[in-house]
C-alpha atoms as a PDB file:
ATOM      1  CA  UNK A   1      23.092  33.268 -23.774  1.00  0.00           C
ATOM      2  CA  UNK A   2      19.986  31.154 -24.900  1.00  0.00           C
ATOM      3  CA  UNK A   3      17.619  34.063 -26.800  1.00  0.00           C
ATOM      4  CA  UNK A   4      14.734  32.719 -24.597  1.00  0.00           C
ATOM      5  CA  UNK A   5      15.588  29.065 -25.191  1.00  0.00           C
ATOM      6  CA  UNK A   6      14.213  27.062 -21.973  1.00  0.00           C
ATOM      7  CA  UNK A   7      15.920  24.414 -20.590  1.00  0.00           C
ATOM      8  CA  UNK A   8      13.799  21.758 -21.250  1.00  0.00           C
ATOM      9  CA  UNK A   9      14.471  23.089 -24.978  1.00  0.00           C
ATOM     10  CA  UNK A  10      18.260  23.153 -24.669  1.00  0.00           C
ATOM     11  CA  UNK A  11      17.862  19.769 -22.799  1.00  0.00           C
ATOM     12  CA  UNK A  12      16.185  18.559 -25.944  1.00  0.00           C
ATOM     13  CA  UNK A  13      18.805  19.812 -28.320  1.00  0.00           C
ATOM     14  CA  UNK A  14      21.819  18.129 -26.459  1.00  0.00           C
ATOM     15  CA  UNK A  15      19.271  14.844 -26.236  1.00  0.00           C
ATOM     16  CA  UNK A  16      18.794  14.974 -30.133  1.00  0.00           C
ATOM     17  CA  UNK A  17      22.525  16.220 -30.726  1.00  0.00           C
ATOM     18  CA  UNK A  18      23.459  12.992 -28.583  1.00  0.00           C
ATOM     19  CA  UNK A  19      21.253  10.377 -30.347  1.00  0.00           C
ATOM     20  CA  UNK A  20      22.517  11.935 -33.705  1.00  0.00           C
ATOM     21  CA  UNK A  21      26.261  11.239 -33.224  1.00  0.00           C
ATOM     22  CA  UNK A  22      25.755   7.657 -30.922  1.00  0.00           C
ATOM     23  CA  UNK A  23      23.293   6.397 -32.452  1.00  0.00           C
ATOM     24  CA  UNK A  24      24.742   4.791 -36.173  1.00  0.00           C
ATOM     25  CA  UNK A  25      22.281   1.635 -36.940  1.00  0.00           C
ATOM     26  CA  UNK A  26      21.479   1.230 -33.672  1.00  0.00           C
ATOM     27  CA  UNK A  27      19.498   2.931 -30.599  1.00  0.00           C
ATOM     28  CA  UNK A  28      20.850   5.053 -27.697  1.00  0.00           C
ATOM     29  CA  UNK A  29      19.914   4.072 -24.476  1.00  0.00           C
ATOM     30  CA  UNK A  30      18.340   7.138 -22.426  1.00  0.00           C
ATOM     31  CA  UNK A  31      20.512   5.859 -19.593  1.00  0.00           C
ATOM     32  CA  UNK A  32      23.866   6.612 -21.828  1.00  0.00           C
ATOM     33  CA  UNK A  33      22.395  10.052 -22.744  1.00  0.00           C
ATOM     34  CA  UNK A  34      22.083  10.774 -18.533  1.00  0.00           C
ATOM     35  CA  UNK A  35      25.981   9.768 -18.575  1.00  0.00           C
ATOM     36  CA  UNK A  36      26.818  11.457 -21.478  1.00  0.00           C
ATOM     37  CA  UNK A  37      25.300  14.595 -21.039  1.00  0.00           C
ATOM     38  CA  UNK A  38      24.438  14.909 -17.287  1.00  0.00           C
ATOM     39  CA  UNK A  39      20.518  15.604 -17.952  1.00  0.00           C
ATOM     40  CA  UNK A  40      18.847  13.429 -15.016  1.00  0.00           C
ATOM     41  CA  UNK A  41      16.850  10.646 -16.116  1.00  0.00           C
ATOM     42  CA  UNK A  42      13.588  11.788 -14.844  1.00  0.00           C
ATOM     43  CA  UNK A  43      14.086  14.939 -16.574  1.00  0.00           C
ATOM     44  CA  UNK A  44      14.840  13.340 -19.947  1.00  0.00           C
ATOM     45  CA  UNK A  45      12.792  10.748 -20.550  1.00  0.00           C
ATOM     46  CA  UNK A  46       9.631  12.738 -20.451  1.00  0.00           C
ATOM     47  CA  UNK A  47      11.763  15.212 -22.857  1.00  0.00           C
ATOM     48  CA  UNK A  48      12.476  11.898 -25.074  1.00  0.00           C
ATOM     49  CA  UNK A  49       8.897  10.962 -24.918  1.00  0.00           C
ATOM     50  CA  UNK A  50       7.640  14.603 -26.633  1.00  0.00           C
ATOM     51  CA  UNK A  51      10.433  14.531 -29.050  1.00  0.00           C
ATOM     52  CA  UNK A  52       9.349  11.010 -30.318  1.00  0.00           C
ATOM     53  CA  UNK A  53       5.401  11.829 -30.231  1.00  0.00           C
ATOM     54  CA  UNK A  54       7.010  15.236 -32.388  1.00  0.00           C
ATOM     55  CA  UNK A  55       8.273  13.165 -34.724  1.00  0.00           C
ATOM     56  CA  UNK A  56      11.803  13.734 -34.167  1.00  0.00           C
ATOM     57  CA  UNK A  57      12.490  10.619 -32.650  1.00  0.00           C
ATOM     58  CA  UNK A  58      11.024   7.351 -33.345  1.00  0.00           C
ATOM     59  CA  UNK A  59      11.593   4.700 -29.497  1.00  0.00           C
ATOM     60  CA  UNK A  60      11.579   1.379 -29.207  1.00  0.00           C
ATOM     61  CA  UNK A  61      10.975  -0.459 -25.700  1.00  0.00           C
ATOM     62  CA  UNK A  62      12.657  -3.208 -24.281  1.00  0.00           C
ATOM     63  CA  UNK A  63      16.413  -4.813 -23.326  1.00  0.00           C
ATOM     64  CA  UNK A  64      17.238  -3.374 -26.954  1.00  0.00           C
ATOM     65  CA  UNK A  65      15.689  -0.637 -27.300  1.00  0.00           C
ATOM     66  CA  UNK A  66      16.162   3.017 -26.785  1.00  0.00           C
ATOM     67  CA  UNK A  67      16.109   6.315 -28.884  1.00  0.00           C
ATOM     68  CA  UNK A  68      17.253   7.062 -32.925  1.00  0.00           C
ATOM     69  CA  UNK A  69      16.306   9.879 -34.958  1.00  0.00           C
ATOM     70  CA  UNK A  70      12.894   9.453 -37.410  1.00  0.00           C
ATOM     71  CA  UNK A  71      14.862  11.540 -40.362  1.00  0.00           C
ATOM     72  CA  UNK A  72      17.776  12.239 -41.490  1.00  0.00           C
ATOM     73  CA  UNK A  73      19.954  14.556 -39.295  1.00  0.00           C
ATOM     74  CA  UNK A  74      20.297  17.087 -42.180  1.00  0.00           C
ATOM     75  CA  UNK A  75      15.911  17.695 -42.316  1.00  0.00           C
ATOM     76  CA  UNK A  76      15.716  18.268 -38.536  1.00  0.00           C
ATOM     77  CA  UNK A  77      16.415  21.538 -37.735  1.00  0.00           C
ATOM     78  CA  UNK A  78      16.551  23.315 -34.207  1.00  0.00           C
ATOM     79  CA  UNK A  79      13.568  25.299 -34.666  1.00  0.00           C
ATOM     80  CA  UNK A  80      12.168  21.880 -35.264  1.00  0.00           C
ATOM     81  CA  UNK A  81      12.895  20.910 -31.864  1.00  0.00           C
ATOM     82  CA  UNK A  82      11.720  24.198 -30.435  1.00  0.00           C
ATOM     83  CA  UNK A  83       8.706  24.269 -31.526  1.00  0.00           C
ATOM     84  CA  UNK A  84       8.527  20.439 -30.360  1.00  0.00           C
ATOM     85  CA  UNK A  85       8.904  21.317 -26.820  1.00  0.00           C
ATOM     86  CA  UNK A  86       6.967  24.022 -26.340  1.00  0.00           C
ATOM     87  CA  UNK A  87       6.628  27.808 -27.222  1.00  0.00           C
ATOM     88  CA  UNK A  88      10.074  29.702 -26.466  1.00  0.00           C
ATOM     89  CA  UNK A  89       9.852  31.667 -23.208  1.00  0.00           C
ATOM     90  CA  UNK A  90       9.591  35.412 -22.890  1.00  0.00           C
ATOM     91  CA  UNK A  91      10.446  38.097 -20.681  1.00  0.00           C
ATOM     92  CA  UNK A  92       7.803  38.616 -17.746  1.00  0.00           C
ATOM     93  CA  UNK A  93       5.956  41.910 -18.865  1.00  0.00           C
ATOM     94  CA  UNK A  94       4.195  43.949 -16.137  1.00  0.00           C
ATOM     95  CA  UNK A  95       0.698  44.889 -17.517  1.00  0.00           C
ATOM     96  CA  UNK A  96      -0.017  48.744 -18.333  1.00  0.00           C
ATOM     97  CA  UNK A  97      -3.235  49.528 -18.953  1.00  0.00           C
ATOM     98  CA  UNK A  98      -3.639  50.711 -22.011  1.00  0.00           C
ATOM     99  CA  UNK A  99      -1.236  50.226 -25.445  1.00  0.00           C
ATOM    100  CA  UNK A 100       0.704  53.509 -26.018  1.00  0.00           C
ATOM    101  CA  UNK A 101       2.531  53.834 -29.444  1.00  0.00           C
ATOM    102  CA  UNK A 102       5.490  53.127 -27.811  1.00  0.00           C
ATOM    103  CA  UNK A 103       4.493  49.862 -26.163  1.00  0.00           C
ATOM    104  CA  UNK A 104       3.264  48.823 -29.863  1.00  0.00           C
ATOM    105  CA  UNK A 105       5.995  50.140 -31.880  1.00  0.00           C
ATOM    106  CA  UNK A 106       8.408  47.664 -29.303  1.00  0.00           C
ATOM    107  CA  UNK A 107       6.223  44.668 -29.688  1.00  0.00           C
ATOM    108  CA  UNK A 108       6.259  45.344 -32.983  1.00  0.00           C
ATOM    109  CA  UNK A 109       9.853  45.270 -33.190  1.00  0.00           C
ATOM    110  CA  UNK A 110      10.134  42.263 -31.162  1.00  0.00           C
ATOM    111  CA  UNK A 111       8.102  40.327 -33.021  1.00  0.00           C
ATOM    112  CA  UNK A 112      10.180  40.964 -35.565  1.00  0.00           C
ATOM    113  CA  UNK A 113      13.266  39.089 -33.960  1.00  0.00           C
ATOM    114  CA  UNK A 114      11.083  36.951 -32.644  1.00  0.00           C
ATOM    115  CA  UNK A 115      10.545  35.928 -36.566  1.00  0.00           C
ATOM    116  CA  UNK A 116      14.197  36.379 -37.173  1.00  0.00           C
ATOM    117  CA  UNK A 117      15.077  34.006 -34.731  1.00  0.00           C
ATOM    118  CA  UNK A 118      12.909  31.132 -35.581  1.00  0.00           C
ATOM    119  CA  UNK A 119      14.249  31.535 -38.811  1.00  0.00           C
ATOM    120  CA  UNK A 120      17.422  31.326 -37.859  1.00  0.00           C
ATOM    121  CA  UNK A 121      16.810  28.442 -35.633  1.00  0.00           C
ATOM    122  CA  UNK A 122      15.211  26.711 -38.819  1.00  0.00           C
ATOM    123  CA  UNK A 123      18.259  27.156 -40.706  1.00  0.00           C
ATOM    124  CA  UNK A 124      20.354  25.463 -38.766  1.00  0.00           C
ATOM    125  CA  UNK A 125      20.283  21.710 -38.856  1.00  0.00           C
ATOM    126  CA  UNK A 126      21.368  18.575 -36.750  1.00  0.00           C
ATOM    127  CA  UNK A 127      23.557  17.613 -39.681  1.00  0.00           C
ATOM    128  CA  UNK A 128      25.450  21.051 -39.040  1.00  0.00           C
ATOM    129  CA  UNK A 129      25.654  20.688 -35.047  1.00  0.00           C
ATOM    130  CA  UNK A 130      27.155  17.453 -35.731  1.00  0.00           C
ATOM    131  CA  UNK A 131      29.751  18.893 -37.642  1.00  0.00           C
ATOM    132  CA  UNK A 132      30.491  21.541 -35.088  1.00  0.00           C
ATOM    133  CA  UNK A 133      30.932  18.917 -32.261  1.00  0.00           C
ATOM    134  CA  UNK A 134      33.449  16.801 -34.157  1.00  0.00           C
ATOM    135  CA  UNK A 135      35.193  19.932 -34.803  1.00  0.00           C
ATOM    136  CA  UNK A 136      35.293  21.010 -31.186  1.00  0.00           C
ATOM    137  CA  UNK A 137      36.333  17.476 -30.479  1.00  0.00           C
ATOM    138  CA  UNK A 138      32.936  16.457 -29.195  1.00  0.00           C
ATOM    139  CA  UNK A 139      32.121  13.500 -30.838  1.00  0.00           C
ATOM    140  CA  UNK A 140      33.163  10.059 -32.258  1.00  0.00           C
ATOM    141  CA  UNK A 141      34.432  10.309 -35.495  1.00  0.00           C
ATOM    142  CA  UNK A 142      34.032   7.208 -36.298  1.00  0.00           C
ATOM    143  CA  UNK A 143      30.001   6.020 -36.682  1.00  0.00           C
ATOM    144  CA  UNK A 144      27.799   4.413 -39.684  1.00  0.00           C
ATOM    145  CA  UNK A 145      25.991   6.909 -41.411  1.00  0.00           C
ATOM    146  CA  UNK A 146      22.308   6.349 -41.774  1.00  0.00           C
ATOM    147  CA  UNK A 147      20.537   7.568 -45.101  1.00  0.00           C
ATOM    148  CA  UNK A 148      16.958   7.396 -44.983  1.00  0.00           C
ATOM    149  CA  UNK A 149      16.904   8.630 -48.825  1.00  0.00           C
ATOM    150  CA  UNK A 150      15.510   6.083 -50.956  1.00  0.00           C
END
Protein backbone atom coordinates (compact mmCIF):
# COMPACT_ATOMS: atom_id res chain seq x y z
CA UNK A 1 0.00 0.00 0.00
CA UNK A 2 1.50 3.53 -0.82
CA UNK A 3 -1.39 6.09 0.84
CA UNK A 4 -1.30 7.90 -2.58
CA UNK A 5 2.49 7.85 -2.85
CA UNK A 6 3.33 7.96 -6.79
CA UNK A 7 5.93 6.18 -8.16
CA UNK A 8 8.08 8.69 -9.19
CA UNK A 9 7.82 9.52 -5.26
CA UNK A 10 8.60 5.98 -4.09
CA UNK A 11 11.28 5.97 -6.91
CA UNK A 12 12.72 8.96 -5.15
CA UNK A 13 12.70 7.48 -1.70
CA UNK A 14 14.60 4.19 -2.71
CA UNK A 15 17.04 6.79 -4.86
CA UNK A 16 17.67 8.87 -1.58
CA UNK A 17 17.52 5.63 0.71
CA UNK A 18 20.32 4.28 -1.79
CA UNK A 19 22.65 7.34 -1.87
CA UNK A 20 22.24 7.45 2.02
CA UNK A 21 23.68 3.98 2.80
CA UNK A 22 26.43 3.90 -0.49
CA UNK A 23 27.37 6.91 -0.46
CA UNK A 24 30.07 7.41 2.86
CA UNK A 25 32.63 10.34 1.65
CA UNK A 26 32.09 9.71 -1.64
CA UNK A 27 29.32 9.96 -4.56
CA UNK A 28 26.99 7.24 -5.95
CA UNK A 29 26.98 6.82 -9.42
CA UNK A 30 23.24 6.97 -10.88
CA UNK A 31 24.34 3.98 -12.93
CA UNK A 32 24.93 1.83 -9.49
CA UNK A 33 21.53 3.11 -8.19
CA UNK A 34 19.83 1.50 -11.78
CA UNK A 35 21.73 -1.85 -10.59
CA UNK A 36 20.98 -1.57 -7.22
CA UNK A 37 17.56 -0.79 -7.22
CA UNK A 38 16.21 -1.66 -10.74
CA UNK A 39 14.77 2.04 -11.42
CA UNK A 40 15.76 2.56 -15.27
CA UNK A 41 18.16 5.17 -15.90
CA UNK A 42 16.01 7.40 -17.90
CA UNK A 43 13.54 7.30 -15.24
CA UNK A 44 15.99 8.26 -12.49
CA UNK A 45 18.08 10.68 -13.51
CA UNK A 46 15.42 13.22 -14.18
CA UNK A 47 14.13 12.03 -10.53
CA UNK A 48 17.93 12.75 -9.32
CA UNK A 49 17.92 16.01 -11.08
CA UNK A 50 14.57 17.41 -8.95
CA UNK A 51 15.84 15.95 -5.81
CA UNK A 52 19.19 17.91 -6.17
CA UNK A 53 17.46 21.30 -7.48
CA UNK A 54 15.11 20.35 -3.95
CA UNK A 55 17.89 20.48 -2.06
CA UNK A 56 18.07 17.01 -1.05
CA UNK A 57 20.84 16.14 -3.07
CA UNK A 58 23.73 18.16 -4.00
CA UNK A 59 25.51 16.34 -7.96
CA UNK A 60 28.58 16.65 -9.22
CA UNK A 61 29.39 15.92 -13.08
CA UNK A 62 32.07 14.16 -14.52
CA UNK A 63 34.27 10.59 -14.43
CA UNK A 64 33.92 11.22 -10.51
CA UNK A 65 31.04 12.41 -9.96
CA UNK A 66 27.59 11.30 -9.13
CA UNK A 67 24.93 11.83 -6.31
CA UNK A 68 25.40 12.44 -2.11
CA UNK A 69 22.97 13.80 0.16
CA UNK A 70 23.10 17.96 0.90
CA UNK A 71 22.26 17.20 4.86
CA UNK A 72 22.56 14.98 7.15
CA UNK A 73 20.40 11.80 6.75
CA UNK A 74 18.73 12.41 10.17
CA UNK A 75 17.14 16.32 8.83
CA UNK A 76 15.70 14.80 5.62
CA UNK A 77 12.60 13.42 6.17
CA UNK A 78 10.17 11.57 3.67
CA UNK A 79 7.68 14.19 3.55
CA UNK A 80 10.71 16.13 2.51
CA UNK A 81 11.04 14.14 -0.48
CA UNK A 82 7.33 14.17 -1.18
CA UNK A 83 6.79 17.33 -1.34
CA UNK A 84 10.10 17.47 -3.59
CA UNK A 85 8.57 15.51 -6.28
CA UNK A 86 5.44 16.70 -6.61
CA UNK A 87 1.98 16.90 -4.82
CA UNK A 88 0.85 13.25 -3.61
CA UNK A 89 -1.79 11.81 -5.95
CA UNK A 90 -5.46 11.44 -5.19
CA UNK A 91 -8.29 9.39 -6.00
CA UNK A 92 -10.07 10.44 -9.40
CA UNK A 93 -13.37 12.15 -8.12
CA UNK A 94 -16.33 12.31 -10.55
CA UNK A 95 -17.75 15.91 -10.37
CA UNK A 96 -21.38 16.41 -8.76
CA UNK A 97 -22.75 19.46 -9.18
CA UNK A 98 -23.28 20.98 -6.30
CA UNK A 99 -21.48 20.36 -2.54
CA UNK A 100 -23.99 18.45 -0.31
CA UNK A 101 -23.09 18.24 3.47
CA UNK A 102 -22.08 14.98 2.94
CA UNK A 103 -19.60 15.58 0.13
CA UNK A 104 -18.09 18.39 2.60
CA UNK A 105 -18.23 16.64 5.79
CA UNK A 106 -15.88 13.69 3.69
CA UNK A 107 -13.49 16.19 2.30
CA UNK A 108 -13.38 17.48 5.40
CA UNK A 109 -12.41 14.36 6.91
CA UNK A 110 -9.95 13.62 4.33
CA UNK A 111 -8.19 16.48 4.61
CA UNK A 112 -7.73 15.63 7.81
CA UNK A 113 -5.58 12.42 7.00
CA UNK A 114 -4.37 14.08 4.38
CA UNK A 115 -2.66 16.36 7.30
CA UNK A 116 -2.07 13.30 9.34
CA UNK A 117 -0.17 11.76 6.81
CA UNK A 118 2.22 14.43 5.87
CA UNK A 119 2.88 14.56 9.33
CA UNK A 120 3.63 11.34 9.62
CA UNK A 121 5.71 11.30 6.57
CA UNK A 122 7.67 14.31 8.23
CA UNK A 123 8.40 12.33 11.17
CA UNK A 124 10.07 9.84 9.74
CA UNK A 125 13.62 10.42 8.66
CA UNK A 126 16.37 8.94 6.27
CA UNK A 127 18.46 8.35 9.37
CA UNK A 128 15.52 5.95 10.56
CA UNK A 129 15.02 4.11 7.03
CA UNK A 130 18.59 3.47 7.21
CA UNK A 131 18.28 1.78 10.30
CA UNK A 132 15.38 -0.31 9.14
CA UNK A 133 17.34 -1.58 6.03
CA UNK A 134 20.36 -2.76 8.00
CA UNK A 135 17.97 -4.44 10.17
CA UNK A 136 16.17 -6.21 7.36
CA UNK A 137 19.59 -7.00 6.06
CA UNK A 138 19.45 -4.38 3.35
CA UNK A 139 22.42 -2.57 3.59
CA UNK A 140 26.24 -2.47 4.18
CA UNK A 141 27.03 -2.25 7.57
CA UNK A 142 30.04 -1.16 7.19
CA UNK A 143 30.29 2.76 5.65
CA UNK A 144 31.95 6.22 6.96
CA UNK A 145 29.54 8.26 8.55
CA UNK A 146 29.27 11.79 7.32
CA UNK A 147 28.44 14.64 9.94
CA UNK A 148 27.72 17.82 8.44
CA UNK A 149 27.40 19.35 12.16
CA UNK A 150 29.95 21.83 12.73
Amino acid sequence: MTLGLSEKQIAAIDAVLDIALHAGTTTVHSGDITARRGIPRRYLEPILQQLSRAGVLIGTRGPQGGYRLARERRRITLGDLVRAMGARETSAVVPIAGKTVGRRIVEGVLGDIETMVMQRLDSVTVEELCWRARAEGGARPAFAEVDFAI
